[in-house]
Protein backbone atom coordinates (compact mmCIF):
# COMPACT_ATOMS: atom_id res chain seq x y z
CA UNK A 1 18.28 85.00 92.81
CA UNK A 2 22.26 85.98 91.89
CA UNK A 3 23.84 84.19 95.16
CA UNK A 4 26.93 85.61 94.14
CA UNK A 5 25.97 88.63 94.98
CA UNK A 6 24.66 88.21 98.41
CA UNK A 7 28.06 85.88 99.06
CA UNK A 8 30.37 88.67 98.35
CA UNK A 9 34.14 88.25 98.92
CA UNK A 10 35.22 84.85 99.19
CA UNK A 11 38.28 83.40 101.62
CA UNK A 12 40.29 80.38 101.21
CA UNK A 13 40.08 79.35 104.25
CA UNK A 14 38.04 80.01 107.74
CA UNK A 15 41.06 81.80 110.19
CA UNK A 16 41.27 84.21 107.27
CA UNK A 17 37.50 85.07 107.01
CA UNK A 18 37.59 85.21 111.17
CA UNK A 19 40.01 88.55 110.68
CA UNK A 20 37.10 90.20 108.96
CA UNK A 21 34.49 89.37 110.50
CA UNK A 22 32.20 92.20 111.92
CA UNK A 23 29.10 92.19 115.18
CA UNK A 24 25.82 91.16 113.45
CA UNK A 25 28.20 88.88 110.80
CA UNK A 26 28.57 85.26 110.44
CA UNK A 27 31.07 83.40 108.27
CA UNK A 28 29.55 80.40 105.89
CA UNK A 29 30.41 77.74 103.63
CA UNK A 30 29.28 75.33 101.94
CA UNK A 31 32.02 73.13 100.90
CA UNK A 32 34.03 73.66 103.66
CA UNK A 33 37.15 74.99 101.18
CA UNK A 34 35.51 78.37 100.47
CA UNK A 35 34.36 80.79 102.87
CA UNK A 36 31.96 83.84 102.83
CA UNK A 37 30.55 86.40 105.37
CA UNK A 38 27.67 87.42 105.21
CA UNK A 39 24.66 89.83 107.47
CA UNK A 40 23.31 86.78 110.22
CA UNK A 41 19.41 87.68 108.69
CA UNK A 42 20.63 86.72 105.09
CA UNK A 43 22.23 83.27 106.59
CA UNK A 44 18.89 83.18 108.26
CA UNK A 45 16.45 83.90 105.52
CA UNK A 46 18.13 82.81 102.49
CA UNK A 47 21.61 80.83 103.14
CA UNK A 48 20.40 78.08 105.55
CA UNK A 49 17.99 76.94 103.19
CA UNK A 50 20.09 76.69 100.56
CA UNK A 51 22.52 74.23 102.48
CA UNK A 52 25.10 76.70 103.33
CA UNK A 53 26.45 76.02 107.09
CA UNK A 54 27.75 78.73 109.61
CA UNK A 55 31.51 79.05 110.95
C-alpha cells in the first residue's frame, strides 16, 4: 500500500490544514509536525491502524 498516495498534500502545521478542510474530512498526523487531510472512512479503515491520530 503507497500511503503517500492516500495522504495527499501535506501542511506544516494544523491552523493551516484547518483552512482546507472540507464536511466528511478530517485532518491527521502522525508526528504532530506534518499534517494531512484525508476522507474520515480512509482515517477509519486504513490510517488509525497505522498510528496516525486525528486533528
Amino acid at each position: 500500500m503507497n500511503i503517500s498516495k492516500i495522504l495527499g498534500t501535506k501542511y506544516a502545521n494544523l491552523e493551516t490544514a484547518k483552512v482546507f478542510v472540507k464536511p466528511g474530512q478530517v485532518i491527521v498526523t502522525y508526528d504532530e509536525k506534518t499534517f494531512y487531510i484525508v476522507k474520515k472512512d480512509v482515517y477509519n479503515q486504513v490510517l488509525s491502524q497505522l498510528d496516525y491520530c486525528a486533528s
